[in-house]
C-alpha atoms as a PDB file:
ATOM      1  CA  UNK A   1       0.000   0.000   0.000  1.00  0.00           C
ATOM      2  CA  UNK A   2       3.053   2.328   1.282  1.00  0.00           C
ATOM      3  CA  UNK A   3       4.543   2.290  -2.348  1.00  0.00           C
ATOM      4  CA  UNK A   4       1.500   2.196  -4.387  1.00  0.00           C
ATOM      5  CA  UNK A   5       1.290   5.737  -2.878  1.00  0.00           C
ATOM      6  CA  UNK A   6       4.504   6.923  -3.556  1.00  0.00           C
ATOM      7  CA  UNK A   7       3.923   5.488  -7.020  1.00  0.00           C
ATOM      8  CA  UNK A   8       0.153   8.313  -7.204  1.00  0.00           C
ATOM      9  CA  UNK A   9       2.445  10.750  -5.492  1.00  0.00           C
ATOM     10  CA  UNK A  10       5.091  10.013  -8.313  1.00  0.00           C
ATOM     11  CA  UNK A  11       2.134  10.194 -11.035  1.00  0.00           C
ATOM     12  CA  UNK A  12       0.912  13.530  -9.371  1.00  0.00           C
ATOM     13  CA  UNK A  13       4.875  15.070  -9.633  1.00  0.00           C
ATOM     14  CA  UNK A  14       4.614  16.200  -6.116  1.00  0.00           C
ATOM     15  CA  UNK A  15       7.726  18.111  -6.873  1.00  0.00           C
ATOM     16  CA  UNK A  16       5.812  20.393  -8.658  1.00  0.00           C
ATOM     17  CA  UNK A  17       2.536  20.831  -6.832  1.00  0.00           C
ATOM     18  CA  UNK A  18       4.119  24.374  -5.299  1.00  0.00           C
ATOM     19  CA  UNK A  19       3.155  25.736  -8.655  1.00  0.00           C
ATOM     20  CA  UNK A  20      -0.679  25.536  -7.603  1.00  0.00           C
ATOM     21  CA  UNK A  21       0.501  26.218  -3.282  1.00  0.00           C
ATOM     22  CA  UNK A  22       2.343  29.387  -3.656  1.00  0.00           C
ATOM     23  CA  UNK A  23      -0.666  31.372  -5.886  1.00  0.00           C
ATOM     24  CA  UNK A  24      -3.553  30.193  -3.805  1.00  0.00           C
ATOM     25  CA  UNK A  25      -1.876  31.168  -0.474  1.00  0.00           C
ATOM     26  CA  UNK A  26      -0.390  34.379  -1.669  1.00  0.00           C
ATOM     27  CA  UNK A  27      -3.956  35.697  -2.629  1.00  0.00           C
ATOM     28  CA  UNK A  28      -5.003  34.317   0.220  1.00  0.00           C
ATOM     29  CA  UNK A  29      -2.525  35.863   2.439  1.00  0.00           C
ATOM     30  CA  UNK A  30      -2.794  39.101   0.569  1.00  0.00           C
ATOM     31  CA  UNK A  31      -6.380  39.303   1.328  1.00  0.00           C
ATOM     32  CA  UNK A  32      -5.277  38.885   5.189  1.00  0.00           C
ATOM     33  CA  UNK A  33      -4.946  42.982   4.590  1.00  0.00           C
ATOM     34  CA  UNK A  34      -8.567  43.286   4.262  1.00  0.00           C
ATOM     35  CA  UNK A  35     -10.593  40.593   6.130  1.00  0.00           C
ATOM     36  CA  UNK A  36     -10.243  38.203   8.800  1.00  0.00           C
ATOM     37  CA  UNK A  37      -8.343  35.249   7.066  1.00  0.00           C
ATOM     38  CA  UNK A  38     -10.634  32.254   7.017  1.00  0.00           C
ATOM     39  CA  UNK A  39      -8.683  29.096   7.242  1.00  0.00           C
ATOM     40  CA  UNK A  40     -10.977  26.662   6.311  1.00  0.00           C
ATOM     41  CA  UNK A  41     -11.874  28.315   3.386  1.00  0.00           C
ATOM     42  CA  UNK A  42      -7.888  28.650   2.890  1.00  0.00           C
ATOM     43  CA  UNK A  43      -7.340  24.733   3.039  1.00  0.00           C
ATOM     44  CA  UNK A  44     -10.305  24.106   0.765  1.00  0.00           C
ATOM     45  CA  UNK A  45      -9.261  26.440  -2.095  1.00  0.00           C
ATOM     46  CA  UNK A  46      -5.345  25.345  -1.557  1.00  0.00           C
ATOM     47  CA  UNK A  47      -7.133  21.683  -2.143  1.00  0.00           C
ATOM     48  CA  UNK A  48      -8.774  22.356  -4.861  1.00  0.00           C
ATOM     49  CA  UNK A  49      -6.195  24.180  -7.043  1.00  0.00           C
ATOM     50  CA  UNK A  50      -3.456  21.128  -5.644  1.00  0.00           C
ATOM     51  CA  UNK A  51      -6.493  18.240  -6.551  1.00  0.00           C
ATOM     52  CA  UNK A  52      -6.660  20.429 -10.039  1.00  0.00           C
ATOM     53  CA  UNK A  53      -2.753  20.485 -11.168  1.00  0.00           C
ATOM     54  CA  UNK A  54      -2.406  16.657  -9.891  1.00  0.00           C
ATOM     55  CA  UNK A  55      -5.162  15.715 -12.307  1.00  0.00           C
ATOM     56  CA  UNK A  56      -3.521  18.121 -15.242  1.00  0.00           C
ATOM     57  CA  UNK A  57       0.028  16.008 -14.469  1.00  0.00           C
ATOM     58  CA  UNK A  58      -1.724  12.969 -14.664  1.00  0.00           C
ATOM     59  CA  UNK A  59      -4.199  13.361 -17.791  1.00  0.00           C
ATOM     60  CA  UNK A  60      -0.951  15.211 -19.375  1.00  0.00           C
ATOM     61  CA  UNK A  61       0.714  12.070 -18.916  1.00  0.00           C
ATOM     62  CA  UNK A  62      -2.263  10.042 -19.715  1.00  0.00           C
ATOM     63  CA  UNK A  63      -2.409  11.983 -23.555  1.00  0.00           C
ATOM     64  CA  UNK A  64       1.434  12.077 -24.216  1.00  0.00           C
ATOM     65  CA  UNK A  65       2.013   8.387 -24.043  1.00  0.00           C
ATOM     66  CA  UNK A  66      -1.453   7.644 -26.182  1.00  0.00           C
ATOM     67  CA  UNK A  67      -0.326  10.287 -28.575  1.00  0.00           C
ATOM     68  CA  UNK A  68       3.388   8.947 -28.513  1.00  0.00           C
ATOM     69  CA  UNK A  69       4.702  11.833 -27.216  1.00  0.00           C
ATOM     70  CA  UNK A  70       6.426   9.818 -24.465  1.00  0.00           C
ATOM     71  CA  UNK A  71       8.544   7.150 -25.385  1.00  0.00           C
ATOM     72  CA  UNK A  72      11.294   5.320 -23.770  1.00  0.00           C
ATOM     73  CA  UNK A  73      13.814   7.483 -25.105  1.00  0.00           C
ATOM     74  CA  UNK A  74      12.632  10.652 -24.641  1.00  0.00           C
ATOM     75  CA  UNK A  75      12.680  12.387 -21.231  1.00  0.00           C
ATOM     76  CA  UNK A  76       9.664  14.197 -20.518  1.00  0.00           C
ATOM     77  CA  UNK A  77       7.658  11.693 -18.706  1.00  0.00           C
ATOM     78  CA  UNK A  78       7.842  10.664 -15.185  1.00  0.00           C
ATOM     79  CA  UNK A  79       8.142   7.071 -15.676  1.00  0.00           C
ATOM     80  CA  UNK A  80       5.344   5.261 -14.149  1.00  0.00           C
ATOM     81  CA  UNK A  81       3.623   4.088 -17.518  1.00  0.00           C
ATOM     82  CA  UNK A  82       6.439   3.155 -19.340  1.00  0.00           C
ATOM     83  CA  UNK A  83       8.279   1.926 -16.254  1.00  0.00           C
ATOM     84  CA  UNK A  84       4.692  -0.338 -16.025  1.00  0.00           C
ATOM     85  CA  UNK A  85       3.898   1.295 -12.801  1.00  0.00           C
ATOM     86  CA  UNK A  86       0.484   1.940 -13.398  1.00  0.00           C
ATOM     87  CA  UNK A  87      -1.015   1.538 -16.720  1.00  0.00           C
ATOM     88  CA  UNK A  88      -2.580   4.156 -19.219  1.00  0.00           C
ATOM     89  CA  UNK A  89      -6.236   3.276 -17.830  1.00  0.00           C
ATOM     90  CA  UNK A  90      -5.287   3.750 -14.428  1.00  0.00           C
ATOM     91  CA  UNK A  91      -3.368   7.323 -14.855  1.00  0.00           C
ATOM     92  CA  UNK A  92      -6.735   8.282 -16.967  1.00  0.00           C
ATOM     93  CA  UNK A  93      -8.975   7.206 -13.947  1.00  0.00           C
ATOM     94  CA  UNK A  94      -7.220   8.675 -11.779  1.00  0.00           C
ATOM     95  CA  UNK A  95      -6.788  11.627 -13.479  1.00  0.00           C
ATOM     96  CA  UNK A  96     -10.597  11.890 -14.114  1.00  0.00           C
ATOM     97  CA  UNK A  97     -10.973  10.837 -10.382  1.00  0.00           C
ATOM     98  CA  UNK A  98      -8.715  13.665  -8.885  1.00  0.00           C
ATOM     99  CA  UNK A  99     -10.692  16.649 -11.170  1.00  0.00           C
ATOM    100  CA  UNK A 100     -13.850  15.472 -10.434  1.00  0.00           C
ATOM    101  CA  UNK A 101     -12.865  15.739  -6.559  1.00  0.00           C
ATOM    102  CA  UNK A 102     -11.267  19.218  -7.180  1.00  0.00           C
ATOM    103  CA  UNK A 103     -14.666  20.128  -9.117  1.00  0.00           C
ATOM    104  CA  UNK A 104     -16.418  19.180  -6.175  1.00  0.00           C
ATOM    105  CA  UNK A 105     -14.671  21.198  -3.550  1.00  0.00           C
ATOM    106  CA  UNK A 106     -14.842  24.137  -6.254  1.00  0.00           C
ATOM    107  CA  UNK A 107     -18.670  23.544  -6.367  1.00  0.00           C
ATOM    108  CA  UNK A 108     -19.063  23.897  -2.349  1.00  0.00           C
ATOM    109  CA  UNK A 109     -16.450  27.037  -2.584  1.00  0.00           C
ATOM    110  CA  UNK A 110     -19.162  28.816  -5.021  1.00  0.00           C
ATOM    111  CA  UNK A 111     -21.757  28.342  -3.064  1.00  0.00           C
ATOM    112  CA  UNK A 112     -20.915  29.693  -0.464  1.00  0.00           C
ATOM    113  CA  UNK A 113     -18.714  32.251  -1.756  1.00  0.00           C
ATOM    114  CA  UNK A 114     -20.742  33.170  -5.121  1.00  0.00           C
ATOM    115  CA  UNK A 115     -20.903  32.552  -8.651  1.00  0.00           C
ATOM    116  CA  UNK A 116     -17.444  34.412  -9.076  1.00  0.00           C
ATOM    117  CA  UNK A 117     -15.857  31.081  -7.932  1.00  0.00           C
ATOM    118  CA  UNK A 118     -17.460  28.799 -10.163  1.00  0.00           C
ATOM    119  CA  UNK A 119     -16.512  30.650 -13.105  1.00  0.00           C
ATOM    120  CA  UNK A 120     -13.013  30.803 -12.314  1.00  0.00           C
ATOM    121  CA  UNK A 121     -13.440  27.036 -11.154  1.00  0.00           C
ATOM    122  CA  UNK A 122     -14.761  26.177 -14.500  1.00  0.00           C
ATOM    123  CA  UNK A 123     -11.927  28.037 -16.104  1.00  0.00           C
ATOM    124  CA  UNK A 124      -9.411  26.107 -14.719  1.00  0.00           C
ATOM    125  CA  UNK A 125     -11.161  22.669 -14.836  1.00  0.00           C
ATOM    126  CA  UNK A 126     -11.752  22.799 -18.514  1.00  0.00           C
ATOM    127  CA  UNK A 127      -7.995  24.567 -19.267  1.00  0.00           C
ATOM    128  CA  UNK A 128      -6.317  21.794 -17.484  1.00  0.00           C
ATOM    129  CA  UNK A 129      -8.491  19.283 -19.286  1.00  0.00           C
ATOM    130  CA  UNK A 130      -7.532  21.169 -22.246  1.00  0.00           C
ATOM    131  CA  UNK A 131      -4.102  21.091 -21.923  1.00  0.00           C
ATOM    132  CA  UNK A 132      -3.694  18.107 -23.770  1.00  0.00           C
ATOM    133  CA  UNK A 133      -6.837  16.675 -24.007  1.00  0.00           C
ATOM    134  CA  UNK A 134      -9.047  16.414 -26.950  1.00  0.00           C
ATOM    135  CA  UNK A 135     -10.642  18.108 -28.464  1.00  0.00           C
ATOM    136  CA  UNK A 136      -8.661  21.300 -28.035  1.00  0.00           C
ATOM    137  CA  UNK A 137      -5.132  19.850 -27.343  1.00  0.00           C
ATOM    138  CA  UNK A 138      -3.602  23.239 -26.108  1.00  0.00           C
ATOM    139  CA  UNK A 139      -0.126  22.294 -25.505  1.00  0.00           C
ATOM    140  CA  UNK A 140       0.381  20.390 -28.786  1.00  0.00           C
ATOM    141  CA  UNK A 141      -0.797  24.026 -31.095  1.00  0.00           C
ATOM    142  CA  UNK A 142       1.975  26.079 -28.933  1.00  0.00           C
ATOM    143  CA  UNK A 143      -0.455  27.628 -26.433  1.00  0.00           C
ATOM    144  CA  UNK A 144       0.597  25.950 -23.629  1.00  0.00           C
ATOM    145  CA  UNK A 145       3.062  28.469 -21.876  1.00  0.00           C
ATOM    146  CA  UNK A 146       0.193  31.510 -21.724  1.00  0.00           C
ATOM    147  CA  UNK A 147      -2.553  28.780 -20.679  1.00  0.00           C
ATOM    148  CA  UNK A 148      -0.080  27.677 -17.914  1.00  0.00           C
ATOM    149  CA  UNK A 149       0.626  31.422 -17.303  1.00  0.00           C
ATOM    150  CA  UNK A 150      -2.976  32.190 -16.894  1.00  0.00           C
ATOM    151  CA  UNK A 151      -3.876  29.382 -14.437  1.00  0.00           C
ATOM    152  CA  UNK A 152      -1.093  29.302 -12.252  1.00  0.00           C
ATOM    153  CA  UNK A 153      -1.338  33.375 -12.031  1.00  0.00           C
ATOM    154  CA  UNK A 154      -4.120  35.388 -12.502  1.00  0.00           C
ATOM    155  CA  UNK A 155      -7.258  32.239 -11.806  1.00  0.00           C
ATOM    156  CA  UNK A 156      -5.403  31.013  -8.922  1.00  0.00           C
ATOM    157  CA  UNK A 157      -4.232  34.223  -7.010  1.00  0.00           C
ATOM    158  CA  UNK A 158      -6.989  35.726  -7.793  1.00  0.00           C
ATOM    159  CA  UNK A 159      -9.204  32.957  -6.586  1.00  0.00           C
ATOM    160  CA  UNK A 160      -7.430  32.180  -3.092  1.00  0.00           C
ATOM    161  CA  UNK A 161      -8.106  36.177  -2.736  1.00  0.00           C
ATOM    162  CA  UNK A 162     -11.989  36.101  -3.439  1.00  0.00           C
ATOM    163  CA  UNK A 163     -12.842  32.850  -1.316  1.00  0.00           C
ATOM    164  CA  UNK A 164     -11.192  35.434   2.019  1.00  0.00           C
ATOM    165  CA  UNK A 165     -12.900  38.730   0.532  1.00  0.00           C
ATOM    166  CA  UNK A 166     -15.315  38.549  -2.194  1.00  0.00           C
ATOM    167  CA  UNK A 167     -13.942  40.941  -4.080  1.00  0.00           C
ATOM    168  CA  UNK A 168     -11.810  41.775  -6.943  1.00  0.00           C
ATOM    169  CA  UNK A 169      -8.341  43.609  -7.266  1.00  0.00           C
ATOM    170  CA  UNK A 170      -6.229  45.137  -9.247  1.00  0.00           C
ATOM    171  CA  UNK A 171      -3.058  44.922  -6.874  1.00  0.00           C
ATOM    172  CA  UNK A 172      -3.818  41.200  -6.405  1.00  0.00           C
ATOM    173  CA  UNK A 173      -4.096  40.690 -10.318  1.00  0.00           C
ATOM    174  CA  UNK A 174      -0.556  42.618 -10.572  1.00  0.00           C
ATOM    175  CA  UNK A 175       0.881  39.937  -7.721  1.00  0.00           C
ATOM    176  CA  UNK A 176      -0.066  37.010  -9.459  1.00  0.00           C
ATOM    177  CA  UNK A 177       2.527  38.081 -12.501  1.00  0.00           C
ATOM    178  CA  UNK A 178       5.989  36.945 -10.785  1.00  0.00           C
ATOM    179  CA  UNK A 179       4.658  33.839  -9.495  1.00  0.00           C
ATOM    180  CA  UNK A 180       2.547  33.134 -12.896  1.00  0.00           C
ATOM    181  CA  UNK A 181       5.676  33.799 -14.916  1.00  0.00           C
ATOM    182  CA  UNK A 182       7.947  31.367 -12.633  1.00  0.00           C
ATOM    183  CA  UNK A 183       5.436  28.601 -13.051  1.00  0.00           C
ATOM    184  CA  UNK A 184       5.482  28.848 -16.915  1.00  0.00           C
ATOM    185  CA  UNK A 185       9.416  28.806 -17.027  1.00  0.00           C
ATOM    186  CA  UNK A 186       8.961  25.487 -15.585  1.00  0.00           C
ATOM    187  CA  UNK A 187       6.405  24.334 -18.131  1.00  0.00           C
ATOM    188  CA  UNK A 188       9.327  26.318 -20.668  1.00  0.00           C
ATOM    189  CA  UNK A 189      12.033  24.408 -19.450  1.00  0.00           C
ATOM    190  CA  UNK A 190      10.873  21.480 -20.034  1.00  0.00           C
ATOM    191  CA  UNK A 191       9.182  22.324 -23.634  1.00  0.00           C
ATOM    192  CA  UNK A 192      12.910  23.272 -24.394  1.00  0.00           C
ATOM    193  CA  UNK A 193      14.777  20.172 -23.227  1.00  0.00           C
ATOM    194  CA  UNK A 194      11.814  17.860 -25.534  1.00  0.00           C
ATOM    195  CA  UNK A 195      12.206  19.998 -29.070  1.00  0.00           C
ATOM    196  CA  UNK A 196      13.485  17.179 -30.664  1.00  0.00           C
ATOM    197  CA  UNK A 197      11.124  14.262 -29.110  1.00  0.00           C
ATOM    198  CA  UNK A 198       8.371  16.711 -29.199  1.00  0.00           C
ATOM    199  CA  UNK A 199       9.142  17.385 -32.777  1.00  0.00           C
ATOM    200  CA  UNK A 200       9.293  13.857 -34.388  1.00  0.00           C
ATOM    201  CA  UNK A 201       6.283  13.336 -32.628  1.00  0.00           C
ATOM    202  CA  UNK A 202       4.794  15.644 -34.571  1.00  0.00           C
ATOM    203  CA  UNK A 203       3.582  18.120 -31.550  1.00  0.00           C
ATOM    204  CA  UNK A 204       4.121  21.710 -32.061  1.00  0.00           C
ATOM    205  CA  UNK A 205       4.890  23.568 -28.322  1.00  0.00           C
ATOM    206  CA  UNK A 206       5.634  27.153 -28.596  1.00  0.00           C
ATOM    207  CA  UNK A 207       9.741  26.160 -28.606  1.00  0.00           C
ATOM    208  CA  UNK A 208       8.990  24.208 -31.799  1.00  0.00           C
ATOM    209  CA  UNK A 209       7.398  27.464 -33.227  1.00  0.00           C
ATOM    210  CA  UNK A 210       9.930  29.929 -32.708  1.00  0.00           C
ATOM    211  CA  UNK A 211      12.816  27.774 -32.568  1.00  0.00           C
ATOM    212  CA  UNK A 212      15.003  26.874 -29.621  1.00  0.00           C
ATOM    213  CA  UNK A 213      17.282  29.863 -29.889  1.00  0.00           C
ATOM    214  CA  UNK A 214      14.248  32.419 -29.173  1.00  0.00           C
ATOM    215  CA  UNK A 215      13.063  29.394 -26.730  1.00  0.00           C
ATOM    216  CA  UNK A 216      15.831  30.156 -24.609  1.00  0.00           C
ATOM    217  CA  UNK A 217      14.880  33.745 -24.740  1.00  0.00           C
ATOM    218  CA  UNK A 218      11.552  33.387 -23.435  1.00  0.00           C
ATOM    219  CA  UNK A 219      12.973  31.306 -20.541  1.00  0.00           C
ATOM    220  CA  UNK A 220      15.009  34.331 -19.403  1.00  0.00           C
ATOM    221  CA  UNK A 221      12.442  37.088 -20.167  1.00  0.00           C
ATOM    222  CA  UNK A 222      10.113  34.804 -18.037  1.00  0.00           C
ATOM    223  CA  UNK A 223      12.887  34.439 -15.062  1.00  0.00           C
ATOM    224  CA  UNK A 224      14.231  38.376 -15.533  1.00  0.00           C
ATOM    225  CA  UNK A 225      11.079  39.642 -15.425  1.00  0.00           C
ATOM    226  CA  UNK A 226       9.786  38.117 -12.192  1.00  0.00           C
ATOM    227  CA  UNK A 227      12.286  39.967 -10.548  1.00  0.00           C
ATOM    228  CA  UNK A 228      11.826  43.000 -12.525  1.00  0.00           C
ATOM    229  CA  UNK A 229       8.066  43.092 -11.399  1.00  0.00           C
ATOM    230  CA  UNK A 230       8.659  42.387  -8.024  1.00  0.00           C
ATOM    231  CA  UNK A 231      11.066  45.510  -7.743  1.00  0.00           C
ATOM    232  CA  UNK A 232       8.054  47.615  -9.701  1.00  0.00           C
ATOM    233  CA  UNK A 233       5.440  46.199  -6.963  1.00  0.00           C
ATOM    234  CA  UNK A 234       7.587  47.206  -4.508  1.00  0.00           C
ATOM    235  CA  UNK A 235       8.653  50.596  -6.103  1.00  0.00           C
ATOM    236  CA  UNK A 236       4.773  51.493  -6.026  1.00  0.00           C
ATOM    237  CA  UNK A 237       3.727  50.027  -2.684  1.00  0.00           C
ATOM    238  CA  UNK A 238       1.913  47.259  -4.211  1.00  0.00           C
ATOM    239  CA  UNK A 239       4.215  44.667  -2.099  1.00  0.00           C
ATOM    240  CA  UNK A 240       5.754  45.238   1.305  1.00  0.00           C
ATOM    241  CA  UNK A 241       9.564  46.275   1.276  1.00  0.00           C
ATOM    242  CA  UNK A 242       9.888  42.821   2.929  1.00  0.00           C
ATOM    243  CA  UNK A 243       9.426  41.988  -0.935  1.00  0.00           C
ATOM    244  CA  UNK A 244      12.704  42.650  -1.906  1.00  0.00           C
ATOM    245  CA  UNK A 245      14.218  39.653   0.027  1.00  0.00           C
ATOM    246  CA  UNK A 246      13.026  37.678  -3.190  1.00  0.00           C
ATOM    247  CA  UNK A 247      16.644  39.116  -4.527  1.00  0.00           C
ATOM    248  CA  UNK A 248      17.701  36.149  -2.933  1.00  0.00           C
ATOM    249  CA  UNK A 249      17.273  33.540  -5.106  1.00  0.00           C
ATOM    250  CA  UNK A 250      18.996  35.402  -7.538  1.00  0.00           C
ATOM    251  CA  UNK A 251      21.849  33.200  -8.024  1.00  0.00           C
ATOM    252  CA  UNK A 252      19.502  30.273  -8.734  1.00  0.00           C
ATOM    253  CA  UNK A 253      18.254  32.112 -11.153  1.00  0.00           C
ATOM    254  CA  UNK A 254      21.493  32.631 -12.705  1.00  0.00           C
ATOM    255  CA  UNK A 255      22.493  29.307 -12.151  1.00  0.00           C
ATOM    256  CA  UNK A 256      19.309  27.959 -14.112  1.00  0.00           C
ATOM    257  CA  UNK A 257      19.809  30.684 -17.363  1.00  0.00           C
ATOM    258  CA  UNK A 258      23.069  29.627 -17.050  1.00  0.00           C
ATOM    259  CA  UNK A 259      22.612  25.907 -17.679  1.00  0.00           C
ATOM    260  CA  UNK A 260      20.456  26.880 -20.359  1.00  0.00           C
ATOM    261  CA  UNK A 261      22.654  28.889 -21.588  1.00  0.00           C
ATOM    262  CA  UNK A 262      25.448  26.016 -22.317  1.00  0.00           C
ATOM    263  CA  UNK A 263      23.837  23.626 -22.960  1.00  0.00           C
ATOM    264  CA  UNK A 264      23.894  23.530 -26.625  1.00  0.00           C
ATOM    265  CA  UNK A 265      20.662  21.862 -27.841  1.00  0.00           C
ATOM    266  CA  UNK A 266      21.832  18.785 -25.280  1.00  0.00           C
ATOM    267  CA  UNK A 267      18.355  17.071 -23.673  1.00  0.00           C
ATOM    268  CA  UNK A 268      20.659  15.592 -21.196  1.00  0.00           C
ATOM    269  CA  UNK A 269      22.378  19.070 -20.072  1.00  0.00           C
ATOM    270  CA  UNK A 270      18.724  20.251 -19.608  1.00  0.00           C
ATOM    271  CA  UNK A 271      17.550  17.299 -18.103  1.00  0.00           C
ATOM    272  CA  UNK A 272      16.795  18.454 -14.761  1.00  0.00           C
ATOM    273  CA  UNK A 273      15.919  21.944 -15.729  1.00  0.00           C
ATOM    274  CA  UNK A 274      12.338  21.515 -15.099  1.00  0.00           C
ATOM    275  CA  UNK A 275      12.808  20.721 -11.912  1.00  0.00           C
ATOM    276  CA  UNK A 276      15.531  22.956 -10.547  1.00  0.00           C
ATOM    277  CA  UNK A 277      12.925  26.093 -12.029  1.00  0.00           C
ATOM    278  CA  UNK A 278       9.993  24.555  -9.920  1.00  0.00           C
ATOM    279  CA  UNK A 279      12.483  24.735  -6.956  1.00  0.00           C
ATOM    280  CA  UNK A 280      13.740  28.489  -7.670  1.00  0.00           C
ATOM    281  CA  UNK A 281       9.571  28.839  -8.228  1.00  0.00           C
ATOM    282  CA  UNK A 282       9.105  27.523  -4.659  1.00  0.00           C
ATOM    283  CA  UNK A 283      11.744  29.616  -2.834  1.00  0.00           C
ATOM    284  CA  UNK A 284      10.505  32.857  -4.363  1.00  0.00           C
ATOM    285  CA  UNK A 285       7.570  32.329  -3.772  1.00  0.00           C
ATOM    286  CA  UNK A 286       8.050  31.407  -0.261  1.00  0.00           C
ATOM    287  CA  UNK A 287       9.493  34.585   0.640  1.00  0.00           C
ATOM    288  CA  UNK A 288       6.977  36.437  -1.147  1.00  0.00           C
ATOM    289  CA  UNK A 289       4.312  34.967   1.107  1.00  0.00           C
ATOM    290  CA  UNK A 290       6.601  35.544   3.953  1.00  0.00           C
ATOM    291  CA  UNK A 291       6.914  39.056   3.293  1.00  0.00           C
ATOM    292  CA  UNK A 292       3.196  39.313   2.595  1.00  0.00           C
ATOM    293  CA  UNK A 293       2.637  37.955   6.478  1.00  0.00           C
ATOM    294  CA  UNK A 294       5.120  40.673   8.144  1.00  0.00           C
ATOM    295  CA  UNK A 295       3.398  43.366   6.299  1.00  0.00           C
ATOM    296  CA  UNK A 296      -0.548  41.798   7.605  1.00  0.00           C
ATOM    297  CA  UNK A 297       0.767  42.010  11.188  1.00  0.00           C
ATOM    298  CA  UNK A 298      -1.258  45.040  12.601  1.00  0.00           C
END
């Protein structure tokens, strides 16, 4: 039982479920301003978005392999179908299974917190079906990096905000750009290290489009300017000064762009890139919501 769970929790990526934890709780904690934070509330919308990017990881999964995307010799996948962990039916069911159980929590969330909710709840549910699911296939027409950008910024920030306050904001809209464009560098990184797989597959991501020398662009316009907005925010009182300690995870930054930089078209130099972005994505974010709690404290 013990490893069938790390196998789900393997299916799931739990390394990168901080892409769907940091947004949620920074609108949440952003909205600790304004009202009295409302925990339960908190935990159900953090569940819902978590329950939500699980089921994207595993349907994306699900897709690839059926579409052979994933194969044994590319690296995008996380292993457990073609390692015969669990087979396609299973990651589908489960995929299904996990939605309908975010859908559900969503549901409850709108009605007791309005209407507002379930659109932004339907948003998101039928994006992250759509991210590779038919009939729309997002990420396979090169529209996966601003669908990414849009859910794991704007819907969820916004939406961990509304369940505390019922109401909309323009400050809370301009937060949810550092940690939106983090999360889609992930999604980038990992676009960039599959051009060729992706290509003879016959897939075409945004990297395929533009080619992998403007690829590499994007990935440090997306890292640059999370920083760069950040320092704006702050600049205009938007975030705390406390804000600025995000500065700190600079040099990972660096470190990542760097990689990038040399790597020369390798998949293999790149092969971790994904990974090491989701964990710059998770310290900055971190001490964004950190500095977001000094500057509640009345």
């Amino acid at each position: 039982m013990k490893q069938k769970i790390k196998i789900w929790l393997r299916a799931a990526r739990l390394f990168s479920l901080t892409a769907s934890i940091i947004p949620v709780t920074i609108g949440a904690i952003f909205a600790a301003k304004e009202s009295k934070f409302q925990l339960m509330y908190y935990l159900l919308s953090l569940f819902a978005a978590v329950l939500l990017q699980a089921s994207v990881n595993m349907l994306n999964d699900y897709d690839d392999f059926i579409n052979k995307v994933d194969t044994k010799d590319s690296s995008s996948s996380n292993g457990v179908i073609l390692e015969n962990l669990l087979t396609p039916k299973e990651i589908s069911k489960g995929g299904r299974l996990v939605l309908a159980l975010g859908c559900i929590i969503g549901l409850f969330l709108a009605f007791k917190k309005g209407p507002f909710i379930l659109i932004l709840g339907a948003i998101g549910a039928l994006s992250g079906y759509s991210y590779t699911g038919k009939p729309l296939m997002l990420k396979y027409r090169g529209l996966g990096a601003p669908l990414v950008f849009i859910i794991f910024g704007p819907l969820m920030v916004l939406g961990g905000y509304f369940v505390q306050t019922q109401r909309i904001s323009t400050n809370v809209l301009l937060l949810s750009i550092p940690v939106g464009l983090l999360t889609t560098a992930i999604l980038h990184a990992n676009d960039i290290r599959d051009i060729y797989h992706d290509k003879k597959a016959g897939i075409k991501t945004l990297s395929i489009i533009i080619g992998r020398a403007n690829a590499c662009y994007i990935y440090y316009g997306l890292v640059y300017l999370s920083y760069i907005s950040v320092l704006a925010m702050t600049y205009y009182r938007v975030t705390p000064i406390w804000s600025l300690l995000c500065l700190i995870t600079l040099p990972t930054a660096l470190k990542n762009i760097n990689k990038l930089r040399i790597s020369n078209g390798s998949a293999s130099g790149l092969k971790a890139l994904d990974q090491e972005t989701a964990k710059l994505q998770a310290q900055f974010g971190a001490i964004l919501i950190i500095s977001l709690l000094f500057s509640s404290i009345k």
